[in-house]
C-alpha atoms as a PDB file:
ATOM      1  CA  UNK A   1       6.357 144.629 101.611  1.00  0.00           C
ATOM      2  CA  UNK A   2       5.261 148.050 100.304  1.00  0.00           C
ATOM      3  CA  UNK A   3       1.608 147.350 100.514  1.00  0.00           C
ATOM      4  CA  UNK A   4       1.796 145.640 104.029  1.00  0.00           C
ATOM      5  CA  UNK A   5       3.867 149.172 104.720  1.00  0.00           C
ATOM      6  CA  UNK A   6       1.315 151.508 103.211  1.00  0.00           C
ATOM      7  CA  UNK A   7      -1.665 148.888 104.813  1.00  0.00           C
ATOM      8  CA  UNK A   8      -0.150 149.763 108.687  1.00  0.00           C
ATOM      9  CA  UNK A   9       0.507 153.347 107.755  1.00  0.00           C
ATOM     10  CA  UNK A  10      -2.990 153.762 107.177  1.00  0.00           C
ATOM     11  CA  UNK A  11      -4.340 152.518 110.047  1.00  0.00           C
ATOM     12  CA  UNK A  12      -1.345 154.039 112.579  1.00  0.00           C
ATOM     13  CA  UNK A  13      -2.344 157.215 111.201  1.00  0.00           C
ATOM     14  CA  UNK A  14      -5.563 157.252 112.965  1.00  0.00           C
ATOM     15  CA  UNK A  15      -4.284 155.332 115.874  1.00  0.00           C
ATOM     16  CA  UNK A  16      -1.970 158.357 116.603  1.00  0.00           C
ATOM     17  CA  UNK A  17      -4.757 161.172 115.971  1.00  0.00           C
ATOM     18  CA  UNK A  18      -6.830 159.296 118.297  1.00  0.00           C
ATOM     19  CA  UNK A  19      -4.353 158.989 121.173  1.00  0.00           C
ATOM     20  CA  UNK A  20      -3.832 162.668 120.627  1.00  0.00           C
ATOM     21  CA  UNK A  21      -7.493 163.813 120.865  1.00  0.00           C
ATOM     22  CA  UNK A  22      -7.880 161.517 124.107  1.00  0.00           C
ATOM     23  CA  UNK A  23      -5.024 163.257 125.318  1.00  0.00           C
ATOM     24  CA  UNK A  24      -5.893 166.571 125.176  1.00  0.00           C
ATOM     25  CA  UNK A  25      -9.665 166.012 126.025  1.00  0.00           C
ATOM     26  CA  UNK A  26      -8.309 164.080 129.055  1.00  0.00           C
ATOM     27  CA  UNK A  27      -5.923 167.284 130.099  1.00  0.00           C
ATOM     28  CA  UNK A  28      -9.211 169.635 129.922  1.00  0.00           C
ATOM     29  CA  UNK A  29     -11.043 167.007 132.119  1.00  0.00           C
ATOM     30  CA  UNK A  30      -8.797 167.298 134.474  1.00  0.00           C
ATOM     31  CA  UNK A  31      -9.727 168.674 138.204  1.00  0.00           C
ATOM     32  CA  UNK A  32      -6.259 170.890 138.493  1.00  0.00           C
ATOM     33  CA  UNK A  33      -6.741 174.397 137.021  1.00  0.00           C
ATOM     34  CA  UNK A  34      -3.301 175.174 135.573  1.00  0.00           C
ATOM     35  CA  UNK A  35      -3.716 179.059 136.509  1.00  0.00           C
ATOM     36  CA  UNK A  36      -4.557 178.048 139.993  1.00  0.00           C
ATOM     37  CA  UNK A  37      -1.706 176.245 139.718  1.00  0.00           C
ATOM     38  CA  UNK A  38       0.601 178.993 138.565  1.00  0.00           C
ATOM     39  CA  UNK A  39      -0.433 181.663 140.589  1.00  0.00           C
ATOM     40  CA  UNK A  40       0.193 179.471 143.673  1.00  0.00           C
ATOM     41  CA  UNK A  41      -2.223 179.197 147.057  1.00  0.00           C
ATOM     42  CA  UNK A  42      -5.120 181.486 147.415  1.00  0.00           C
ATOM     43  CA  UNK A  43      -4.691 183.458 144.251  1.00  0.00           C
ATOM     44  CA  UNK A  44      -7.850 185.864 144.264  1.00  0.00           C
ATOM     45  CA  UNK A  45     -10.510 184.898 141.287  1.00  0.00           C
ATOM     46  CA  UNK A  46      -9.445 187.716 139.189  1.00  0.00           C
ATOM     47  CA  UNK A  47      -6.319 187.239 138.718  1.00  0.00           C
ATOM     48  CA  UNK A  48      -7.351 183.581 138.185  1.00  0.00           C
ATOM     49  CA  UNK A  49      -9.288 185.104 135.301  1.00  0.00           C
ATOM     50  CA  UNK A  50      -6.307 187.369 133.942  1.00  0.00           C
ATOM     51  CA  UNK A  51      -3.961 184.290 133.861  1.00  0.00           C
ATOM     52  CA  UNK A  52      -6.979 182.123 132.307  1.00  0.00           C
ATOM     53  CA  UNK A  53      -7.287 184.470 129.502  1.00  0.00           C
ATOM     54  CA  UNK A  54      -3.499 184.728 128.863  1.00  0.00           C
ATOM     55  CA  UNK A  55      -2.948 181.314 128.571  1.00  0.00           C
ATOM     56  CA  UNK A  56      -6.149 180.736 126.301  1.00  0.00           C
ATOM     57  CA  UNK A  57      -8.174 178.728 128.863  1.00  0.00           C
ATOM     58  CA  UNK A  58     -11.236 180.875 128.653  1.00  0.00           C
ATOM     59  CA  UNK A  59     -11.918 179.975 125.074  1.00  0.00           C
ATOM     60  CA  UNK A  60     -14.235 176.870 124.374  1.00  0.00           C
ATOM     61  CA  UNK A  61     -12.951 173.879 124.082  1.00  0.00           C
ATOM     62  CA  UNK A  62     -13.304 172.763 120.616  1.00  0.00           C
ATOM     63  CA  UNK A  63     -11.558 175.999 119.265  1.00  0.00           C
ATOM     64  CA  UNK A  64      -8.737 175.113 122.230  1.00  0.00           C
ATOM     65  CA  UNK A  65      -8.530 171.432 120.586  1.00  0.00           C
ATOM     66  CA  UNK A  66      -8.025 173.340 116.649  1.00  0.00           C
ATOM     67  CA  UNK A  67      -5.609 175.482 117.722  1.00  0.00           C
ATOM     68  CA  UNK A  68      -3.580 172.727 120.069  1.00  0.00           C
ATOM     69  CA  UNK A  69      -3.554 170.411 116.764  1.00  0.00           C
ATOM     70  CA  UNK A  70      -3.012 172.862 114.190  1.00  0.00           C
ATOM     71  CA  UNK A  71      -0.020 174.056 115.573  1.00  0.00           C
ATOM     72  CA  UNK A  72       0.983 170.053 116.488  1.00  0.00           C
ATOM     73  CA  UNK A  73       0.373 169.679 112.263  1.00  0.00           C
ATOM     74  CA  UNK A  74       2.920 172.464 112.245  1.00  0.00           C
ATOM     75  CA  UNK A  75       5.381 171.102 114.900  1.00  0.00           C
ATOM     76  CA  UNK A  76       4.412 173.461 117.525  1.00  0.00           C
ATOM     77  CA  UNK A  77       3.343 171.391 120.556  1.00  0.00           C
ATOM     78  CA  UNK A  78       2.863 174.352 123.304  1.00  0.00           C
ATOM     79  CA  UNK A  79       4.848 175.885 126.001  1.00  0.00           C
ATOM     80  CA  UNK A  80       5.890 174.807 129.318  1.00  0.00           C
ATOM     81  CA  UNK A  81       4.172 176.539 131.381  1.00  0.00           C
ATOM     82  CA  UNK A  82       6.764 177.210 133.914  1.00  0.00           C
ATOM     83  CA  UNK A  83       9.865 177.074 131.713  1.00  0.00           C
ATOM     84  CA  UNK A  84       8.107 179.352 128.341  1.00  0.00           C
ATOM     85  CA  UNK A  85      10.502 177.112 126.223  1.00  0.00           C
ATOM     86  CA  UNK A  86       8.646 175.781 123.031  1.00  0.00           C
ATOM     87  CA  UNK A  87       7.606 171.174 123.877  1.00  0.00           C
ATOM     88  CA  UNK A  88       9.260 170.796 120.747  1.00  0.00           C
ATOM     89  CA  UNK A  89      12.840 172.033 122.001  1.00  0.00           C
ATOM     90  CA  UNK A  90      12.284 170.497 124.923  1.00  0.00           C
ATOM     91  CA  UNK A  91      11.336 167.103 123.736  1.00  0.00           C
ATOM     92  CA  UNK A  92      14.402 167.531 120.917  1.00  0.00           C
ATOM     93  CA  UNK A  93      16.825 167.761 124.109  1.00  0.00           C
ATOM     94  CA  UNK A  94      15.496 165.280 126.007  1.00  0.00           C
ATOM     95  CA  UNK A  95      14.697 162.625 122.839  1.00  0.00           C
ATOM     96  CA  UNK A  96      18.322 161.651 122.558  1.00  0.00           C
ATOM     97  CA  UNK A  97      19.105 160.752 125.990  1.00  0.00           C
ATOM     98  CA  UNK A  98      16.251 157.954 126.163  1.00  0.00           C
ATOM     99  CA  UNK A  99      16.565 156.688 122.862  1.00  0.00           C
ATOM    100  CA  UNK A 100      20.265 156.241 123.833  1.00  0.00           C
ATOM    101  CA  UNK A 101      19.838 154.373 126.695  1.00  0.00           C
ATOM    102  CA  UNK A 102      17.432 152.385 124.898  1.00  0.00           C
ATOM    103  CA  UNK A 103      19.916 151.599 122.028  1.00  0.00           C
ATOM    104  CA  UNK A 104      22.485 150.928 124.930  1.00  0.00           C
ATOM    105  CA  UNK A 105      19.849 148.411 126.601  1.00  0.00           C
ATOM    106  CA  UNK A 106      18.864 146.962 123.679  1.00  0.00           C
ATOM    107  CA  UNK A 107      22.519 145.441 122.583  1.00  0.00           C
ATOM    108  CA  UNK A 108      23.193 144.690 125.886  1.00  0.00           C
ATOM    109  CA  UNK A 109      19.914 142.322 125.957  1.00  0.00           C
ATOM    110  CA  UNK A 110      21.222 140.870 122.351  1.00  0.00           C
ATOM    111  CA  UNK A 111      24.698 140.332 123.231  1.00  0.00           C
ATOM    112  CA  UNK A 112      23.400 138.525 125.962  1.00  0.00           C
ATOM    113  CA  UNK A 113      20.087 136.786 125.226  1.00  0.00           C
ATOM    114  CA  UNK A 114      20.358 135.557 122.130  1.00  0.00           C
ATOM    115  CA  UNK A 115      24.163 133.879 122.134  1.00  0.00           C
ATOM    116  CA  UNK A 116      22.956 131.925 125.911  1.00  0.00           C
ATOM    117  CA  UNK A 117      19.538 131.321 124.248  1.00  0.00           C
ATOM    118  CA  UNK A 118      21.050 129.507 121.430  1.00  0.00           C
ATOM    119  CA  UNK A 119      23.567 127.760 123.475  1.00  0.00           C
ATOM    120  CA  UNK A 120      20.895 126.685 126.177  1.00  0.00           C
ATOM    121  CA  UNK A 121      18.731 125.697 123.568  1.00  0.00           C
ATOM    122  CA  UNK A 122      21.432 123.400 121.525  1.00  0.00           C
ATOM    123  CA  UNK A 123      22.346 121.887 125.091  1.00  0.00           C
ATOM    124  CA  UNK A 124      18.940 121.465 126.695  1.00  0.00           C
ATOM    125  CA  UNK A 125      18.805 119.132 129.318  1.00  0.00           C
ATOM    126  CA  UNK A 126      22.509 119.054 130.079  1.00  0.00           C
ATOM    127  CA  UNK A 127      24.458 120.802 133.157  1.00  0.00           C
ATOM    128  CA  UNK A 128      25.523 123.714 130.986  1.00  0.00           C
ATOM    129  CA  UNK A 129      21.716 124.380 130.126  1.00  0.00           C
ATOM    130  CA  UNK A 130      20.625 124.371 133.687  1.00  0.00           C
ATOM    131  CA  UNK A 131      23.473 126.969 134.708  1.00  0.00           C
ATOM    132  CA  UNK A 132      22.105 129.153 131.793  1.00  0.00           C
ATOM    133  CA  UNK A 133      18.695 128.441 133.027  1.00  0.00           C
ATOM    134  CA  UNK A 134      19.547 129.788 136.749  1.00  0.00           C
ATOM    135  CA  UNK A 135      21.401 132.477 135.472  1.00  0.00           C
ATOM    136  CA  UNK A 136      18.879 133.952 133.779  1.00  0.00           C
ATOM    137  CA  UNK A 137      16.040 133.704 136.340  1.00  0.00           C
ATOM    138  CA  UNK A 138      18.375 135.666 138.502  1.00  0.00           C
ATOM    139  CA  UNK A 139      19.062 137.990 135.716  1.00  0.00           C
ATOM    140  CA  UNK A 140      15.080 138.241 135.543  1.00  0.00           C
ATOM    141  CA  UNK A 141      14.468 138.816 139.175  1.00  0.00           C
ATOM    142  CA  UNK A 142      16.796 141.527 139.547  1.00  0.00           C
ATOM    143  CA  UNK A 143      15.666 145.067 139.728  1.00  0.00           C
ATOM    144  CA  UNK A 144      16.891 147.858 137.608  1.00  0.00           C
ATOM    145  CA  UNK A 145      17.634 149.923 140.035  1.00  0.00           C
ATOM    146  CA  UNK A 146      19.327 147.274 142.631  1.00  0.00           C
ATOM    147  CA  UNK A 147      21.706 146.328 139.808  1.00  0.00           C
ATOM    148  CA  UNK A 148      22.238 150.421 138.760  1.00  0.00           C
ATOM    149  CA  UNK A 149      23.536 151.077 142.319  1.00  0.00           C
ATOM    150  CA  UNK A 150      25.569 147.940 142.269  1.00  0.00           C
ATOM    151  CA  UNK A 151      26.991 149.032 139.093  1.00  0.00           C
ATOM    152  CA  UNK A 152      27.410 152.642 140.732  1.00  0.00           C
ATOM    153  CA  UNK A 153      29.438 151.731 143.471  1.00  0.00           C
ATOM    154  CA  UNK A 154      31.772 148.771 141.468  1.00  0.00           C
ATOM    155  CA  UNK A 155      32.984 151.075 138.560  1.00  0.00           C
ATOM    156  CA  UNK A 156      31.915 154.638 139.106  1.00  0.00           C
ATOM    157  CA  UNK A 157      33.163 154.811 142.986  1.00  0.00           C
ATOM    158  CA  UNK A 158      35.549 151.869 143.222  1.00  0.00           C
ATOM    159  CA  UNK A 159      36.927 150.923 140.488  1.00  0.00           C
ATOM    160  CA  UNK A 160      36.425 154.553 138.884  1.00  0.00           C
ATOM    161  CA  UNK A 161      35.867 153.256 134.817  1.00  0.00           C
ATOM    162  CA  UNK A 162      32.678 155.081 134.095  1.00  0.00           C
ATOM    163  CA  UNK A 163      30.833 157.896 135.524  1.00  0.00           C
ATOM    164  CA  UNK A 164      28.498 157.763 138.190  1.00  0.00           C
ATOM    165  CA  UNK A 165      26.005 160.490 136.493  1.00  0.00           C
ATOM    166  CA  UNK A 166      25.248 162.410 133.501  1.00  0.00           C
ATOM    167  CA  UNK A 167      25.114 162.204 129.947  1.00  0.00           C
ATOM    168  CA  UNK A 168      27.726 163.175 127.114  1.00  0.00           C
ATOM    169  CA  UNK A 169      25.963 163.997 123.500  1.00  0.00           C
ATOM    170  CA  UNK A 170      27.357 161.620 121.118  1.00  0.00           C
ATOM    171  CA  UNK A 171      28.338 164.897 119.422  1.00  0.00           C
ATOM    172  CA  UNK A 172      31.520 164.908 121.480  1.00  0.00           C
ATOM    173  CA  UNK A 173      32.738 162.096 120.631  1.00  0.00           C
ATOM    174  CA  UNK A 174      31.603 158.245 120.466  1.00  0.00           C
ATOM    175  CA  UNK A 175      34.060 157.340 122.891  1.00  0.00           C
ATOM    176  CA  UNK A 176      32.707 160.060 125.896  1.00  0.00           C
ATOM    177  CA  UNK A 177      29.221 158.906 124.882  1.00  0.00           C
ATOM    178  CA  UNK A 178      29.844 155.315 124.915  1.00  0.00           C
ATOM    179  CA  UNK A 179      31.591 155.864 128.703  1.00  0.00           C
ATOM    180  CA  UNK A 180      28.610 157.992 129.568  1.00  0.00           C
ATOM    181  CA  UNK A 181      25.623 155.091 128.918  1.00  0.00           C
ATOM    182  CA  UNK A 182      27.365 151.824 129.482  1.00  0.00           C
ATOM    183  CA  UNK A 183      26.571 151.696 133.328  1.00  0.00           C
ATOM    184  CA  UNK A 184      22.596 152.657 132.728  1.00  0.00           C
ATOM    185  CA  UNK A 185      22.579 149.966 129.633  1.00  0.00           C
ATOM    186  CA  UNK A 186      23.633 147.263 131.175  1.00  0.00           C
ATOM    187  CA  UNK A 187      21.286 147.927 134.215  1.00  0.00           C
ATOM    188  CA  UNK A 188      18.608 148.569 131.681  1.00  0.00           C
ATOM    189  CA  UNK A 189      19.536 145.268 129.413  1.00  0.00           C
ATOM    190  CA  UNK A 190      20.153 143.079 131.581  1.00  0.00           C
ATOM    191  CA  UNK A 191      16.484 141.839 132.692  1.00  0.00           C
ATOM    192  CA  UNK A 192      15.975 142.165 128.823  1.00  0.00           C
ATOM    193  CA  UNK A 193      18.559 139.510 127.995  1.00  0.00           C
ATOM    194  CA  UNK A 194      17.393 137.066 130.479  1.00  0.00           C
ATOM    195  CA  UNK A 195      13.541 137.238 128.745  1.00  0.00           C
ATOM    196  CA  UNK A 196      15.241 137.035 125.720  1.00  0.00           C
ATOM    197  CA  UNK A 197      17.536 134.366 126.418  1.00  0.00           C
ATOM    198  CA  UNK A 198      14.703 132.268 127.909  1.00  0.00           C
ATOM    199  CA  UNK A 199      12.637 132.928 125.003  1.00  0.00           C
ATOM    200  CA  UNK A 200      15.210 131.475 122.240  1.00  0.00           C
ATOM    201  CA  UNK A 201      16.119 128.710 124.336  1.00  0.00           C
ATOM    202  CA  UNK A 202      12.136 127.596 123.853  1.00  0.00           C
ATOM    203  CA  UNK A 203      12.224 128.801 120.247  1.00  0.00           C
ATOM    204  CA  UNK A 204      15.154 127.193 119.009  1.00  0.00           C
ATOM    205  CA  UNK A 205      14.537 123.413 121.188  1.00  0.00           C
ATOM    206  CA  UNK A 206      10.867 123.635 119.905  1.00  0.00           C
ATOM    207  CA  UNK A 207      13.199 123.854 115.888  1.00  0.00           C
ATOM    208  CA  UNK A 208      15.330 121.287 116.672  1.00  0.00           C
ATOM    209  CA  UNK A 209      12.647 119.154 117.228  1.00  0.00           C
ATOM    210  CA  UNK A 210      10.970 119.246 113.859  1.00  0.00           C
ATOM    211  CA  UNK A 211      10.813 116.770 111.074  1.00  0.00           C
ATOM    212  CA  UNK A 212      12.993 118.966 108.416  1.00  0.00           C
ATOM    213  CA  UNK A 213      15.674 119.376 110.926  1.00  0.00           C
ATOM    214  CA  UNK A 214      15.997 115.333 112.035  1.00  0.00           C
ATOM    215  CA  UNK A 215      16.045 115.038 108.193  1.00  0.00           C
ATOM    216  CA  UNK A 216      18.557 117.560 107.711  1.00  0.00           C
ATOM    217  CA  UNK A 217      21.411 115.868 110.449  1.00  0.00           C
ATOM    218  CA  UNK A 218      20.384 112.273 109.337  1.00  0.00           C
ATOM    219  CA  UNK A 219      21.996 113.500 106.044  1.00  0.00           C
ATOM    220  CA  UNK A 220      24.915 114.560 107.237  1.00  0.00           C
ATOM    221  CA  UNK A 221      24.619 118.332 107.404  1.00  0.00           C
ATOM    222  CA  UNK A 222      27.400 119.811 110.303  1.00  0.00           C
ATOM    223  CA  UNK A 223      25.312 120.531 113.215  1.00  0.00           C
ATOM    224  CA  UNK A 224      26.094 124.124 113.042  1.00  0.00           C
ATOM    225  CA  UNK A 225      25.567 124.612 109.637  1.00  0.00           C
ATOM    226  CA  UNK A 226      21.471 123.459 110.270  1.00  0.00           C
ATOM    227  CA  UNK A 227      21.811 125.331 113.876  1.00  0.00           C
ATOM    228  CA  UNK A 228      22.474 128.741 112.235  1.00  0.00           C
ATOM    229  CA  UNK A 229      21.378 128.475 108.386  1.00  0.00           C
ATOM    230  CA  UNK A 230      17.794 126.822 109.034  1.00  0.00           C
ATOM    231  CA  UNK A 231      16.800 126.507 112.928  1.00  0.00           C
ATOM    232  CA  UNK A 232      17.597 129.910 113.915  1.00  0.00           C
ATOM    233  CA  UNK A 233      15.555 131.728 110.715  1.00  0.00           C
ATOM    234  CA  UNK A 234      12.566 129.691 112.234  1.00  0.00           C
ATOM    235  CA  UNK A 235      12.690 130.547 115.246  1.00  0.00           C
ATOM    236  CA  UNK A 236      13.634 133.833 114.743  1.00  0.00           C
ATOM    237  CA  UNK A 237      10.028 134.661 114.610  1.00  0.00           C
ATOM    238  CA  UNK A 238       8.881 135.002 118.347  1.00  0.00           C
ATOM    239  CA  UNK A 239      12.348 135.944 119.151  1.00  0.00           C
ATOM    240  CA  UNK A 240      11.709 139.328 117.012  1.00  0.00           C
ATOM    241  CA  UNK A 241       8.200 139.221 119.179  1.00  0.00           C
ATOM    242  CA  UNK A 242      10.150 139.688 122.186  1.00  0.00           C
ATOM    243  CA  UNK A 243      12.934 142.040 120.945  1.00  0.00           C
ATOM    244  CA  UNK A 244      10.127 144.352 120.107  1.00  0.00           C
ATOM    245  CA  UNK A 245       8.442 144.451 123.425  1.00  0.00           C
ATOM    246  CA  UNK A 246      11.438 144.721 125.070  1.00  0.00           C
ATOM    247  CA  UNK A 247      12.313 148.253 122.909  1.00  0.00           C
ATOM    248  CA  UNK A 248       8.964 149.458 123.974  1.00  0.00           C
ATOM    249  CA  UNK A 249       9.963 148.504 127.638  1.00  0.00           C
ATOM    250  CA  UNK A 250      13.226 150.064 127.594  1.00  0.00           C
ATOM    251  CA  UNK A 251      11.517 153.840 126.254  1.00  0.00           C
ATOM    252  CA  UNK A 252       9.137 153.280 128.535  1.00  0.00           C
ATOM    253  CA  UNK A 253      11.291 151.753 131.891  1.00  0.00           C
ATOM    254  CA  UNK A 254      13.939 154.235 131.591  1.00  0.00           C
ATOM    255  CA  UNK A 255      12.468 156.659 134.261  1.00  0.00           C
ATOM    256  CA  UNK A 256      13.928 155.528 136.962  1.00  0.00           C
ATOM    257  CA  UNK A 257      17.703 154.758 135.121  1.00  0.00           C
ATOM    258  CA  UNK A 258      17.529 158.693 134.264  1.00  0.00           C
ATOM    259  CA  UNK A 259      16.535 159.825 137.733  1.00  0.00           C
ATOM    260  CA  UNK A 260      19.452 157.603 139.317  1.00  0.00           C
ATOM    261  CA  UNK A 261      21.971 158.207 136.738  1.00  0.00           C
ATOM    262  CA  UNK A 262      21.163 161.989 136.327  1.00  0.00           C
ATOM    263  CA  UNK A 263      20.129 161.865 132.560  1.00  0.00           C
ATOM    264  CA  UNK A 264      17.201 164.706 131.591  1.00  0.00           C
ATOM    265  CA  UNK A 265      15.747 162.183 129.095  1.00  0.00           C
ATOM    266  CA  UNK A 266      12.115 161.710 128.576  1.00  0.00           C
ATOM    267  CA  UNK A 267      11.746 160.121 131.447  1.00  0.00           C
ATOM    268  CA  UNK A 268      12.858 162.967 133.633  1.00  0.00           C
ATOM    269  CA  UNK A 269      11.044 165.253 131.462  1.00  0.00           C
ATOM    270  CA  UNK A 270       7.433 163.578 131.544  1.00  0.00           C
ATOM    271  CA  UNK A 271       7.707 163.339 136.079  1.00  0.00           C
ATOM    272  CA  UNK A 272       8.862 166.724 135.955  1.00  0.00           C
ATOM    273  CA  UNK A 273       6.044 167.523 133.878  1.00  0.00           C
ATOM    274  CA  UNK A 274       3.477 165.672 135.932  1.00  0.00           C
ATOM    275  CA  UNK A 275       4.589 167.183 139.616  1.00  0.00           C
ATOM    276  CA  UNK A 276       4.593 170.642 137.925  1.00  0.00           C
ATOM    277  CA  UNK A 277       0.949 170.282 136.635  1.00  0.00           C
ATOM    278  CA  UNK A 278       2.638 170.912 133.240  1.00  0.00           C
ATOM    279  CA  UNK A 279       0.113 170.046 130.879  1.00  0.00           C
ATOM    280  CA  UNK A 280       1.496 171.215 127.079  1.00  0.00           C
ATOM    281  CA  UNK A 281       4.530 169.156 128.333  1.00  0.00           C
ATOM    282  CA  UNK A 282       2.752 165.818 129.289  1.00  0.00           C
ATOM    283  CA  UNK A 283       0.526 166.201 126.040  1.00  0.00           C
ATOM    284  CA  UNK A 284       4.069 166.050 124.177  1.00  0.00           C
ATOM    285  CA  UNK A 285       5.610 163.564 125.657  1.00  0.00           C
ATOM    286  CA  UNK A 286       2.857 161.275 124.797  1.00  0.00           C
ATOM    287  CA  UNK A 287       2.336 162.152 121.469  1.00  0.00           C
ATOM    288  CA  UNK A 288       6.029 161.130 120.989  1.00  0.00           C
ATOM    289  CA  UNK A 289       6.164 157.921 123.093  1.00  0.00           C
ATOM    290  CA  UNK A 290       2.990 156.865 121.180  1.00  0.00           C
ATOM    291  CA  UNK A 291       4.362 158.019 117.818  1.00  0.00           C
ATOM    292  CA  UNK A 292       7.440 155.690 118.918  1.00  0.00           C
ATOM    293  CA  UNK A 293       5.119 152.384 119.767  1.00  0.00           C
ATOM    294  CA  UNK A 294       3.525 152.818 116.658  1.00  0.00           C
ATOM    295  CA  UNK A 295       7.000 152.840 115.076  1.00  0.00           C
ATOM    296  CA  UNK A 296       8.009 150.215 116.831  1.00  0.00           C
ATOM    297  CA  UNK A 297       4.932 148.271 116.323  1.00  0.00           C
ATOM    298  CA  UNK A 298       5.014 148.948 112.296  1.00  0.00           C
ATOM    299  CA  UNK A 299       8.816 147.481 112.390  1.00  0.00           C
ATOM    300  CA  UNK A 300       7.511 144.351 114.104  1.00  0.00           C
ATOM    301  CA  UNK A 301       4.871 143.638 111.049  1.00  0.00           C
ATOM    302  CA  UNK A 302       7.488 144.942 108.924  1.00  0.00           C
ATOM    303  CA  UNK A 303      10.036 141.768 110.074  1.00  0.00           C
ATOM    304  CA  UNK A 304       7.403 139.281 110.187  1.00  0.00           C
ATOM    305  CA  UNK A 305       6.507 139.762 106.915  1.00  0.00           C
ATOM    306  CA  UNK A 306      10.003 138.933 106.044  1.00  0.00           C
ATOM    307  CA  UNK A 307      10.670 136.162 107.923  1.00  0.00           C
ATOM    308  CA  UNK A 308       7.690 134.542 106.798  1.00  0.00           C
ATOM    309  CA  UNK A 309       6.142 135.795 103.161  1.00  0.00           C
ATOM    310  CA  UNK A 310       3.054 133.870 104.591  1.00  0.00           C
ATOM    311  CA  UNK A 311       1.949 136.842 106.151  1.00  0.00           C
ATOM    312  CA  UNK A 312       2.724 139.230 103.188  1.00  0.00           C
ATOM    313  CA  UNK A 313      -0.755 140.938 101.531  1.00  0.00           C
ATOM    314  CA  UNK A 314      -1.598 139.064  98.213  1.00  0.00           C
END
């Protein structure tokens, strides 16, 4: 496990140095002058100039690059240009908010997924399975947002359980953080859990149908017992497949749960960042949402290689 570990480390090291450089070089290439941008509409050319030079633009581009990812070495990612504060403080406020909702999405999508999954799977063919079945291509067809206003006007207006906006720091309290992202993770999880239930329904009748397992029930083994102990660890494999692209969808799909729920998370952050012009900001944000997939990504080898030593490094 410590040399597959070491083996990914090594090559998500460059991974993440080169998404950084094509970030940045993209940001230079782009059309939009950022002191044009600042001054606001006809600015005259030298103050153009005078704002250049402040900001460092004038300098050449390679020394811009050494300086942008010396101070990234050091933690210093830039400054907003329209705020001043540090992308490192801003990115520290806004972290916790989407990896929250992700967390919150992500257990909705397992208390959900995988229990039906199993249950469809056991019972395929039968009238319970084809409920499941129709359940979840609803739950798949339904749109985040369609379900978030839904959920809005049930228990936030109506019913008056949760709040319709913001977020509480889990600082205050688990309970006020809890209230604060159960509305936006279920809207996020939901879709999830359908995908995922789908997927363990296939994984778990494709199981049940090999030799080991006929073996196992001929011998008298309680159904359950083989269900839980031996199918499931097999098919856990493309299950994990699915969990993990479904935490990269949740970072990444939680734009529009922020905006509606009133949460300054990444999301919020990165299409503030691109209507401003803000280009320190953007480069941050996806320096951190690609250090995240490679995380992510490094996890996912991580539990293969214990589900199945097969794939473990000799």
């Amino acid at each position: 496990m410590w040399r597959l570990m070491v083996t990914r480390l090594c090559i998500a090291v460059p991974m993440l140095v080169l998404v950084s450089t094509a970030t940045f070089f993209l940001g230079i290439l782009s059309p939009i002058d950022p002191a044009e941008f600042v001054l606001g509409p006809d600015p005259s050319q030298e103050q153009v100039d005078l704002v250049r030079k402040e900001m460092g633009l004038d300098r050449p581009v390679l020394t811009q690059f050494q300086d942008w990812a010396s101070g990234a070495l050091h933690g210093d990612l830039g400054r907003s240009l329209f705020t001043d504060e540090p992308v490192a403080r801003l990115l520290v406020q806004a972290l916790p908010v989407t990896l929250s909702l992700t967390l919150g999405g992500l257990v909705v999508s397992l208390l959900v997924g995988i229990p039906a999954g199993v249950w469809s799977g056991i019972r395929a063919g039968r009238a319970g399975d084809r409920v499941v079945t129709g359940l979840v291509t609803i739950g798949q067809a339904v749109p985040h947002f369609w379900l978030a206003l839904l959920l809005i006007l049930a228990f936030a207006v109506h019913i008056k359980i949760f709040p319709a906006v913001g977020y509480v720091s889990i600082s205050r309290g688990t309970g006020q953080w809890l209230n604060s992202i159960a509305l936006p993770s279920i809207a996020l999880g939901t879709a999830g859990g359908a995908v995922l239930a789908r997927q363990t329904r296939s994984a778990v009748i494709g199981v049940l149908q090999q030799e080991y397992i006929r073996t196992a029930l001929a011998q008298g083994l309680p159904r359950r017992r083989v269900v839980f102990k031996f199918a499931l660890k097999n098919a856990a494999i493309p299950i994990v497949t699915v969990i993990a692209f479904e935490v990269a969808g949740l970072f990444s799909g939680s734009i529009v749960i922020e905006r509606m729920f009133s949460m300054q998370g990444i999301g919020s952050l990165t299409v503030d960042a691109v209507l401003r012009r803000d280009p320190d900001v953007i480069q941050g944000v996806i320096v951190v949402a690609a250090t995240i997939m490679i995380l992510i990504q490094l996890a996912l080898d991580l539990s293969y290689a214990w589900l199945n030593p097969k794939v473990r490094p000799i």
